[in-house]
Every structure is written in C-alpha cells, then in structure tokens.
Protein backbone atom coordinates (compact mmCIF):
# COMPACT_ATOMS: atom_id res chain seq x y z
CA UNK A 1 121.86 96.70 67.83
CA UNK A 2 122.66 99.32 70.69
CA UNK A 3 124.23 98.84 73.60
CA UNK A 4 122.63 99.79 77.29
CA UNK A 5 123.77 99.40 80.37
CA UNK A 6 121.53 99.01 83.25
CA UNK A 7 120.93 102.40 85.14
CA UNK A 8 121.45 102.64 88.74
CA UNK A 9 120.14 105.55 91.05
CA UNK A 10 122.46 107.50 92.82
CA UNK A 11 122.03 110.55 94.75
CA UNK A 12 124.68 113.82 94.42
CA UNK A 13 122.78 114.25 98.09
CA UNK A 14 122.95 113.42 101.56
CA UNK A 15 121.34 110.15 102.31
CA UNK A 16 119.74 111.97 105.43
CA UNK A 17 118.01 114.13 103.05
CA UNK A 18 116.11 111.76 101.33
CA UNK A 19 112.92 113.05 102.89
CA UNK A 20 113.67 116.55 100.54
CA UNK A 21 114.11 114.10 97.75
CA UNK A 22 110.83 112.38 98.40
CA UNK A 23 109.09 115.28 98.38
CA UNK A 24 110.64 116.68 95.42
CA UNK A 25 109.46 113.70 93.61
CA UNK A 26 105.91 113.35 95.13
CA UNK A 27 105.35 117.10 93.76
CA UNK A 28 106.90 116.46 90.04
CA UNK A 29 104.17 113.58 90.49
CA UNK A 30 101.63 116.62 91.44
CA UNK A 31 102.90 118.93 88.73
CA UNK A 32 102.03 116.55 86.03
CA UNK A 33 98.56 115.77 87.52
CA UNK A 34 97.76 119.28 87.90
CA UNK A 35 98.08 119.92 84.29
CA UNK A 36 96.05 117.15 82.87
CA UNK A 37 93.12 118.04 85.16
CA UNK A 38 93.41 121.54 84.07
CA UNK A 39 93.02 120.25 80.49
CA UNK A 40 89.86 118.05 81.42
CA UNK A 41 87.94 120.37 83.72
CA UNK A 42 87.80 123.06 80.44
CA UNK A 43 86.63 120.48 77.96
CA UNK A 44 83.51 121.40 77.55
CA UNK A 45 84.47 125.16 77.07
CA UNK A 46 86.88 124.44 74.91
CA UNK A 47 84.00 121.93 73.18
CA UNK A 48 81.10 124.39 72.86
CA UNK A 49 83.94 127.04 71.22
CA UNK A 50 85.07 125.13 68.39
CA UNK A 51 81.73 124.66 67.72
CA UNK A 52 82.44 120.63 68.05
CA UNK A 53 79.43 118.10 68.12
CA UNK A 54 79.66 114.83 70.25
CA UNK A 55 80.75 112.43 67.17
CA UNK A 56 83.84 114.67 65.99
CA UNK A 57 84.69 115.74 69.83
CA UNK A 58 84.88 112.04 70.31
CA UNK A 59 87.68 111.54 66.94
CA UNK A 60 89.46 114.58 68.17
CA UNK A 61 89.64 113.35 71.78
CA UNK A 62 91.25 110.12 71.03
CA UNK A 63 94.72 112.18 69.66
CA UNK A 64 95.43 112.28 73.19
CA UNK A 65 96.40 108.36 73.72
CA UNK A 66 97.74 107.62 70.20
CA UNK A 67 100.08 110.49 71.23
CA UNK A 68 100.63 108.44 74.64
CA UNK A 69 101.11 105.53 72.44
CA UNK A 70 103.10 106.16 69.84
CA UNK A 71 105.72 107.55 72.02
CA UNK A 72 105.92 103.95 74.87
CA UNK A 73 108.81 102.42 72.94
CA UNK A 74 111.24 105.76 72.86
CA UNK A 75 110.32 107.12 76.36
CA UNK A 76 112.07 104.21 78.04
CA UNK A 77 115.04 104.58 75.86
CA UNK A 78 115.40 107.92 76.61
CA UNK A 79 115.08 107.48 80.20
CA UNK A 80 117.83 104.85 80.04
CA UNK A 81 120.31 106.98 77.79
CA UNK A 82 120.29 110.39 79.67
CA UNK A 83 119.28 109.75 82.80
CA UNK A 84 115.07 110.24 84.23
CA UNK A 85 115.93 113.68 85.26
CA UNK A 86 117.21 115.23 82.73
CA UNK A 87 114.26 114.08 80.33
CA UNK A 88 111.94 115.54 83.12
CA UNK A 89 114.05 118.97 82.28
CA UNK A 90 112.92 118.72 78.73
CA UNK A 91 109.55 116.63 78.88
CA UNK A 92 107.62 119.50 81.82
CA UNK A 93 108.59 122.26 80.07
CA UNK A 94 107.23 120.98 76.91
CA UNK A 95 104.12 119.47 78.54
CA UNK A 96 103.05 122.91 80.09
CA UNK A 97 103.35 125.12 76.91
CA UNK A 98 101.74 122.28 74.75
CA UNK A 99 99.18 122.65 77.38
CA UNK A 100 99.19 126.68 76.70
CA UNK A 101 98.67 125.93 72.79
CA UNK A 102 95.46 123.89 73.94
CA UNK A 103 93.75 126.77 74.86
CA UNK A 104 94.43 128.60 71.44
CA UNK A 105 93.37 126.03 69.10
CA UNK A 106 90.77 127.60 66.20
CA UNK A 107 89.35 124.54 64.89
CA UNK A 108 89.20 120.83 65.13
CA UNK A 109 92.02 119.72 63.38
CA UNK A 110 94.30 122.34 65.21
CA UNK A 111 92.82 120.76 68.14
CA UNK A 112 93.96 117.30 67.48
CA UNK A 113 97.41 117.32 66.63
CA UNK A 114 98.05 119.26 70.17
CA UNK A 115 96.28 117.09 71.78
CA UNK A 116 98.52 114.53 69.86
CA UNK A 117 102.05 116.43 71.23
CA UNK A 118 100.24 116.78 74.48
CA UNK A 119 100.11 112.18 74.28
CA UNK A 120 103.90 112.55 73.04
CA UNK A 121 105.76 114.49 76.38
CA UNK A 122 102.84 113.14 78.87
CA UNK A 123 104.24 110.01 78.15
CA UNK A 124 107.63 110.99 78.52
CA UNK A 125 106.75 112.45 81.28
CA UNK A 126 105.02 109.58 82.56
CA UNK A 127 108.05 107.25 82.24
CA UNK A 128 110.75 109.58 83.42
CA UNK A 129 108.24 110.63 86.90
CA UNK A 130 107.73 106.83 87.65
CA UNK A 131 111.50 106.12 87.15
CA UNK A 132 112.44 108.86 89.94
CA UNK A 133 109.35 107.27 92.16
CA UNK A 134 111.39 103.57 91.42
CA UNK A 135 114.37 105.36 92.49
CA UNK A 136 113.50 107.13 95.45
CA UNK A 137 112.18 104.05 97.27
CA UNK A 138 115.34 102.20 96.59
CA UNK A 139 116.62 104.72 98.90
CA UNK A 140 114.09 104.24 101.55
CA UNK A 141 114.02 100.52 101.26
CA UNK A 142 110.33 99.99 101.76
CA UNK A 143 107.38 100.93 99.87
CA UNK A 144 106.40 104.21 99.32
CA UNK A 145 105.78 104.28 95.34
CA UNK A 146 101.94 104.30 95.53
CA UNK A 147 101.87 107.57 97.73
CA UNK A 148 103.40 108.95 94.73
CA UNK A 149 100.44 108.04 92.68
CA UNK A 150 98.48 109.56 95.60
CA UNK A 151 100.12 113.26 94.53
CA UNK A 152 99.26 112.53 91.29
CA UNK A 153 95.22 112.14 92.27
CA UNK A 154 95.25 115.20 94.65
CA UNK A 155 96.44 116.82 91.94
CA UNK A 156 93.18 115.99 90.07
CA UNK A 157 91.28 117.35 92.73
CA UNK A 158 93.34 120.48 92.88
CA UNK A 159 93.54 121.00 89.70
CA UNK A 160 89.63 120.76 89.26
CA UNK A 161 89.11 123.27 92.15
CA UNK A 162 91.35 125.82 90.60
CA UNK A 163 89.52 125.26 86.89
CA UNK A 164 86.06 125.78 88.91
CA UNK A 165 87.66 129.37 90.74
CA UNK A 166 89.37 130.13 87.21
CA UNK A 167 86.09 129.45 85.47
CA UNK A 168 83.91 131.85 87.81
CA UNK A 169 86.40 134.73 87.25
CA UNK A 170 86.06 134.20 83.73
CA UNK A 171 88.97 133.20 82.19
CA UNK A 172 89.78 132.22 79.00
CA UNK A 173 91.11 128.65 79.14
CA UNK A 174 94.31 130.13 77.31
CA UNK A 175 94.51 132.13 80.55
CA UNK A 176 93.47 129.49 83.03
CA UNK A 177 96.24 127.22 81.65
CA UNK A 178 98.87 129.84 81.67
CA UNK A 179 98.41 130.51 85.19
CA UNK A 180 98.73 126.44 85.70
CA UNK A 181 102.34 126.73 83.76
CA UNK A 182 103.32 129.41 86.26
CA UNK A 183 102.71 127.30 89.22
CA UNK A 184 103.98 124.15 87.84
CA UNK A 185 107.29 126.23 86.78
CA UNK A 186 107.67 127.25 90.33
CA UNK A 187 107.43 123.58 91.44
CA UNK A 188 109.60 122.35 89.41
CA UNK A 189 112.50 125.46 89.82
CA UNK A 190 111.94 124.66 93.42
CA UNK A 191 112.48 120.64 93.37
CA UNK A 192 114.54 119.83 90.58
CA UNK A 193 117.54 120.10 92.42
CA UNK A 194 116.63 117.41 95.17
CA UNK A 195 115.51 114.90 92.43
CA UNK A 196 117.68 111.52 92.36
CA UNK A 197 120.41 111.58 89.95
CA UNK A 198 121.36 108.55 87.60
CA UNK A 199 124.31 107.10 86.05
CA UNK A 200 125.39 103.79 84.58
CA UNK A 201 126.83 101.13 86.76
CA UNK A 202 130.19 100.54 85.92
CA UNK A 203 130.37 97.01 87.51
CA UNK A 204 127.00 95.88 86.17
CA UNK A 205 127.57 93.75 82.84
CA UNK A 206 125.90 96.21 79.68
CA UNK A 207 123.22 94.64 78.25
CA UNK A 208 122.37 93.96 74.40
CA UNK A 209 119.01 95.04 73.66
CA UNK A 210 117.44 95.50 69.98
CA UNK A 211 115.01 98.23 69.99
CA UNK A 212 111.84 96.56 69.24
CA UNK A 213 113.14 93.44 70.60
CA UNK A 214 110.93 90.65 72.14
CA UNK A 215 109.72 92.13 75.88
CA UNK A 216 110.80 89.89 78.96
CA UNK A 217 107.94 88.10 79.86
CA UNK A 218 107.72 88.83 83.51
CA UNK A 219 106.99 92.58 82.35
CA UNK A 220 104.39 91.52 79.98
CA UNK A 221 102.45 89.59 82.95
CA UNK A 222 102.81 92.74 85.15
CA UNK A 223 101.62 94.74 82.08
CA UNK A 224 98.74 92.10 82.06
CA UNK A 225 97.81 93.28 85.79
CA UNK A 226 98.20 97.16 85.08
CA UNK A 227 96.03 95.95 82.04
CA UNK A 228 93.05 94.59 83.90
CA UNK A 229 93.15 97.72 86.64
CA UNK A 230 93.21 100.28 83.68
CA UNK A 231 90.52 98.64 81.96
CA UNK A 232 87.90 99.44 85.27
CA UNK A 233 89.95 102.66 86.28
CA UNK A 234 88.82 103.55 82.37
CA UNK A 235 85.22 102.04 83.23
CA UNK A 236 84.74 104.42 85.93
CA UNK A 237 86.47 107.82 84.23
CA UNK A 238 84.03 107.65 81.46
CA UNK A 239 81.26 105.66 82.63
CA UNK A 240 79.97 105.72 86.35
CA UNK A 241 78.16 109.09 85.55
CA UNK A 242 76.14 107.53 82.96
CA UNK A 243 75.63 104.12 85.21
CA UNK A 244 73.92 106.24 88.21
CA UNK A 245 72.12 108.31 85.34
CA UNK A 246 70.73 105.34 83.65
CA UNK A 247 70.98 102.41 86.12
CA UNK A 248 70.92 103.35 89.31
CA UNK A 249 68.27 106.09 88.09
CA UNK A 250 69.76 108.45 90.79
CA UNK A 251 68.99 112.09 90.31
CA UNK A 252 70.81 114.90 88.44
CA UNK A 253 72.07 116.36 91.45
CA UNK A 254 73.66 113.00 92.56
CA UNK A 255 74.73 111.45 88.78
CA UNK A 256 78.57 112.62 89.74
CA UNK A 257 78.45 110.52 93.24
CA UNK A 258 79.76 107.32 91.96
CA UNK A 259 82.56 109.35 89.93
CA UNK A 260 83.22 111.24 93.34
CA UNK A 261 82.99 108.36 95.71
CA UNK A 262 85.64 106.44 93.27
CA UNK A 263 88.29 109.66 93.25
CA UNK A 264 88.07 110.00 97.10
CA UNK A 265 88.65 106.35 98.29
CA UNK A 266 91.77 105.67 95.04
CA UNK A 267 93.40 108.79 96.45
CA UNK A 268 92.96 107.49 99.60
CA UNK A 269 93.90 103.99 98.94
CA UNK A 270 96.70 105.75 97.64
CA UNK A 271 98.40 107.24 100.50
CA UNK A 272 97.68 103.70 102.82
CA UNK A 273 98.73 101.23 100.63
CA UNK A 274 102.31 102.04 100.96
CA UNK A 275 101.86 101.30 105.36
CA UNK A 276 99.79 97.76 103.86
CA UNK A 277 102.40 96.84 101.52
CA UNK A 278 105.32 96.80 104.33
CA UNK A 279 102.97 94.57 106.61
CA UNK A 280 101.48 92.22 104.30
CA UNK A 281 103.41 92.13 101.28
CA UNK A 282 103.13 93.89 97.17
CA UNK A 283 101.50 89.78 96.26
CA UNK A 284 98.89 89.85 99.04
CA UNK A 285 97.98 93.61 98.44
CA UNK A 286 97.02 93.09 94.73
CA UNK A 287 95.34 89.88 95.14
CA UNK A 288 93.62 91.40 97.79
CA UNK A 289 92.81 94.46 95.68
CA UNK A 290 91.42 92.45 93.01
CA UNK A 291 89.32 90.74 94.77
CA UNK A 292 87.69 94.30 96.15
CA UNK A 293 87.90 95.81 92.55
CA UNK A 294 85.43 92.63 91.40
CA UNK A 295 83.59 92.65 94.79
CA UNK A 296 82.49 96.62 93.96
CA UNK A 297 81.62 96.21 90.99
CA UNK A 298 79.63 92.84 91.44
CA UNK A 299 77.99 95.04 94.26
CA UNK A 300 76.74 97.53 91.33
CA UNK A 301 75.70 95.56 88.83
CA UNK A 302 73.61 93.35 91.47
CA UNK A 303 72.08 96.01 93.29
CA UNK A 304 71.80 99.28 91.21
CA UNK A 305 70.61 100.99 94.09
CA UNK A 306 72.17 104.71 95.27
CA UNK A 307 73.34 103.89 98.63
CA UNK A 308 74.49 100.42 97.21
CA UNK A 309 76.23 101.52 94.05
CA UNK A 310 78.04 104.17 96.04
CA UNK A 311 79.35 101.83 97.78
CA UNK A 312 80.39 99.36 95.17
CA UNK A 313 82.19 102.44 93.06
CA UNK A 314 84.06 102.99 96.66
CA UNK A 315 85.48 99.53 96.85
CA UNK A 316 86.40 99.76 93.11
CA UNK A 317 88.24 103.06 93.95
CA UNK A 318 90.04 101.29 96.94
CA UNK A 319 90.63 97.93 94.96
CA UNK A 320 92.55 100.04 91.83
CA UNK A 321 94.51 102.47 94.40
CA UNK A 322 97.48 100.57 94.45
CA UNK A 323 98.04 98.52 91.15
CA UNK A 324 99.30 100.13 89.33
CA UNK A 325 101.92 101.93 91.71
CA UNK A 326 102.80 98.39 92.93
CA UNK A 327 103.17 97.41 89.44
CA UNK A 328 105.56 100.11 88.32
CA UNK A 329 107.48 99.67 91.98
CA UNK A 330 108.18 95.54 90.92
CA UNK A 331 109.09 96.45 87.15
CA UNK A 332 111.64 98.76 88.33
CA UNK A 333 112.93 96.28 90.64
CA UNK A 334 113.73 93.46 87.74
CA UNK A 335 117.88 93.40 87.33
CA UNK A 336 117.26 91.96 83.57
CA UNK A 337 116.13 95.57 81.90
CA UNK A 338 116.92 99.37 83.07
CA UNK A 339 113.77 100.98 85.02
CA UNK A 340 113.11 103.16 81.72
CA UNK A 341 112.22 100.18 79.42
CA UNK A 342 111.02 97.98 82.45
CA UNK A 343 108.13 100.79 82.76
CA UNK A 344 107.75 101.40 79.25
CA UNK A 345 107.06 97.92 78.41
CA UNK A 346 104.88 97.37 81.37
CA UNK A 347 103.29 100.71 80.74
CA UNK A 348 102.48 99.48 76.83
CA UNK A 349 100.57 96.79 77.85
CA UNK A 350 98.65 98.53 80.66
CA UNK A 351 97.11 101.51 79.05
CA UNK A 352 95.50 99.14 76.39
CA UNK A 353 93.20 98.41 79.30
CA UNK A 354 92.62 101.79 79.48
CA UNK A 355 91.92 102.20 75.47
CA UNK A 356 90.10 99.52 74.97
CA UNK A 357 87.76 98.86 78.54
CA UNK A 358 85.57 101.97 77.55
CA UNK A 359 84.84 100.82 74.56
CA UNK A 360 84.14 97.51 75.24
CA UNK A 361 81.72 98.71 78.07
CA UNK A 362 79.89 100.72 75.09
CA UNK A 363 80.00 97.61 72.70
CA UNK A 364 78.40 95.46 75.18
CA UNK A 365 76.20 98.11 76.53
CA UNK A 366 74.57 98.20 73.24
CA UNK A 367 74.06 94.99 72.59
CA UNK A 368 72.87 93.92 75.83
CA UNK A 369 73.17 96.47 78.75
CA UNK A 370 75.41 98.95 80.67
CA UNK A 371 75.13 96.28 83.67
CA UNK A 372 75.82 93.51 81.84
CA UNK A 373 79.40 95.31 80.53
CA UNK A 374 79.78 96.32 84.43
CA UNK A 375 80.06 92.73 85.00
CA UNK A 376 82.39 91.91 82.45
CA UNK A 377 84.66 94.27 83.53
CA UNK A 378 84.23 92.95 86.96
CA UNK A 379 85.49 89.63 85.98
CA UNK A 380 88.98 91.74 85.35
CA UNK A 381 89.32 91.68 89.03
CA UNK A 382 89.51 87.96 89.80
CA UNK A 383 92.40 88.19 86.41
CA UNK A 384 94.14 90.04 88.59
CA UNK A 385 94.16 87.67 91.63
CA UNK A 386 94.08 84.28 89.93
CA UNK A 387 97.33 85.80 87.86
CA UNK A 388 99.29 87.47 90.84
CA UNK A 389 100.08 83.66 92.32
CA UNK A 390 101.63 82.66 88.77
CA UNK A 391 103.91 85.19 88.22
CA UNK A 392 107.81 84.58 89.17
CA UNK A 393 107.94 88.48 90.36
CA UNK A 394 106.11 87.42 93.34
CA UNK A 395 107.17 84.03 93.23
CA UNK A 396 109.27 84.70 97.00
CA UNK A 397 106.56 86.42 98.55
C-alpha cells in the first residue's frame, strides 16, 4: 500500500496573470492535438509505403489504443507523485520524437510497436494536459475547461491544413512530422513557464490508496457518461464517411460533409459551452447535450437525406462538444481522489466507448444495417440524460 496525498494547485505566479496561464494551457492542449492530426492526415502515405493491405492496416492500427490503455492506471499516479507539469516536461518531448520514428518505420511490425509508445506518452499526456485544464479553472472559478478541448479540435484542423501544404511540397512524412516537433517545441519552450504548479497540501489528511484498488463509484458513473459520448464521437471518426457514401447515397465530392459538418459545430460547441455552463449549470448542459446527441442522430437514421443528415451529424457534433470536458472538469473537482487518478479512472472507462462503439456499429451493420447501428448508438444519448439526474456529482445542481 502507498501513501498519496491529495494534490492541490498552486501557482509560483501572480493571480492577475492567470490569463498567461490560461493560455499557456489552452496551447499545451493545441500542441498535443497538432501532433495526432499530423499522424492521421499521412495515414494513407504512410499505408500505401509499407505496402499494407486494409486487413493488416486495420491490426496494426489498433497498437495505438492498447498503448492508450495499458498506460490509464500509471498516468494518474504519476500525475499525483510529481506534479502534472513536470510529467508534461517528460511526456511532449517523448510524444513528438515517437511521432518522428512514425515516419521511419520499414515494415508493419516496426509500425506497430511505435504506434504502441505513441498510446503510452499520449496518454500521459492526456492525463497530465487535463489535470493543468482542472487546475487552471480552479483559479478562475467558473467554467472554462471545455474551451480547452476547443484548442485541442482547432488543432485538428490545423494540423490537417499543414499535412495538406506539407503534402503538396512533397515531403516525406519523416519530414512533415519533424517540422510539427519544431513548432510544438517552440510552444511548449514558450508556455511552460506560465503552467500551474502543484504541490501536496499539507493540511489535507493523505489518503491510503492501493494501486489497483476498487474505483470510487461516482468516477465510474462519470466514466459511464464520457463512455456513451466516446462511443458516437467514435461513430462519427470512423463512420459518417461511409454513412453519406452508402446511406445517404450522397456523391463523392460530398462523402466528407457529415465528417466536416461534425468537426465544425464540436469545435464550436467547444468554445460556447464554457459561457452555457456558467448560466445554466454542468447537469443541465449534459442532459441537454444528450438529448441533441440522440436527436442528430435519430434525424439520420430517419431521414438519410443530404441536407437532412448534415444536419443530424451537426447536432451530434454540438451534443458531444462538451462531455467530455464537463466530465473531466467534475472528476477533478471530487475531494475523495487527487485530479491525476480522478481522470485516469474516469478516462478508463470512457475511451472503452471509444474502442468498442466502432465496432459495434460494424457488428450490427453486418447483420442488419449501417442505420440500424446509427440508431443504437443513438440510444447512448438518452444514457446520458436519464443517468446525469442519478448521479450524486450533480446531486446540488
């Protein structure tokens, strides 16, 4: 049995420069994005060179989130023992030149086991980002965690922009991603110093923790949330293309639209939710977004039109915007556990929805139809606001 106190965020700063801080933070949230959309918008390069048909591209790809797995139960305990930033120190650098090796792997198995060590320090990353985002609102005292997660998505779109330039110019993805390192090097040089610094409480009573012990159960039900927004966040990553390809029937030029329309309005959704959460509360806001997730995707499946479907993929973009930062924000917030294992925990739970929905949408898909599995996942919406009203975490809200 170890021994852990309960970290609380301080700040070596002024508190009049928490705006610095904030956007320190929001751009370590940007840094990280930047480099897993660099990865993604070269997988098919990378693909076609290694000579890799769909089947073992498939295998290989799913290296990534075992890595991301594996490494839940040691992130938060690393977070708690030295402190969120200095594990971002270690985890960024790592993250970026595992990112480097990506783009000189020479055959499929080489290609798998980075992929793996790119899992292992995203997800330390991961943990150690989101426990600077818990502690940076606890210095503004209102809501702001979601416009985090907002970096994070305009990172996507930045990062896909500068794969599509980097691409043109023809550049080696080993080059491409080198250039990425560069910039997120600079970032992070330029921030690190403004992040929030953490130390143990000396007034707050240590807690006794075993390190696979049972999880609280409050975290678990929040995981259960992040679980049921991953799950159609996963839907639409690897499957709206091939809905408006095969459902809606739209045309080549148009299959990307319901990806698109999705990205735009969960950035978006993103950078407002923070303003909605101050008004109308975090257990209105993700009952409410539930019931828009399952309203978008209800849309879809009932009227696999174009104009419709866009539509329904928008809602389901504005429905998942905010779960998961809202989430994160209330796990950090429980005195029981340090932030660290609060969001590993929760984060454990969550990102089976993102494992498993995809699959499950192919499952069903082939026994019945894509629709059909649409539907099912839709159902994860009303989860979501049915189980907001029964847990404690919102209990006062």
């Amino acid at each position: 049995m170890s021994e852990i106190a309960v970290d609380i965020p301080v700040s070596d700063k002024p508190f009049s420069n928490k705006k610095r801080i904030r956007w320190a933070v929001s751009l370590t949230y940007f840094s990280m994005g930047i480099c897993f959309s660099s990865w993604a918008s070269r997988i098919p390069d990378i693909k076609t060179a290694l000579l890799l048909n769909d089947a073992m591209f498939g295998s290989i790809l799913f290296a990534l989130p075992v890595g991301q797995f594996l490494m839940m139960p040691f992130s938060g305990k690393m977070v708690t023992r030295f402190g969120s930033e200095k594990v971002i120190l270690f985890a960024i650098p790592a993250y970026t030149l595992t990112l480097v090796v990506i783009g000189l792997a020479q055959s499929g198995w080489q290609l798998a086991l980075i992929l793996f060590m790119f899992g292992l320090f995203g997800n330390m990353n991961n943990i150690a980002i989101n426990t600077q985002g818990i502690a940076a609102e606890r210095l503004y005292g209102r809501p702001i965690m979601a416009s985090f997660h907002g970096g994070w998505s305009l990172a996507g779109f930045t990062g896909a922009l500068i794969g599509l330039a980097l691409i043109n110019l023809k550049l080696t993805p080993f080059m491409h991603f080198a250039v990425v390192v560069l910039l997120v090097w600079g970032i992070i040089a330029f921030n690190y110093p403004f992040l929030v610094r953490s130390k143990p409480d000396g007034n707050v009573i240590p807690q006794r923790r075993r390190f696979f012990g049972k999880p609280d159960s409050a975290l678990v039900q929040l995981g259960i949330i992040g679980f049921c927004s991953m799950a159609s966040e996963g839907a639409m990553f690897d499957w709206s293309g091939l809905y408006f390809k095969d459902v809606v029937d739209a045309p080549a030029s148009l299959v990307i639209l319901g990806y698109t329309s999705f990205m735009i309005m969960m950035a978006t959704g993103r950078f407002l939710a923070d303003r909605i959460i101050s008004k109308i509360g975090r257990k209105r806001m993700l009952q409410i977004s539930g019931v828009v997730i399952s309203s978008g995707l209800f849309t879809a499946v009932i009227f696999p039109t174009l104009v419709a479907s866009t539509i329904g993929f928008m809602l389901v973009g504005l429905g998942v915007s905010s779960i998961v930062p809202t989430v994160y924000s209330t796990a950090g917030k429980q005195s029981r556990v340090p932030p660290g294992i609060a969001l590993a925990t929760v984060s454990s739970v969550s990102f089976l929805g993102f494992l498993m929905g995809p699959p499950l949408i192919g499952y069903i898909a082939e026994i019945s139809s894509l629709r059909y599995s649409f539907a099912l996942i839709g159902i994860f919406g009303l989860g979501i606001t049915l189980m907001v009203s029964r847990i404690r975490a919102f209990q006062n809200e």
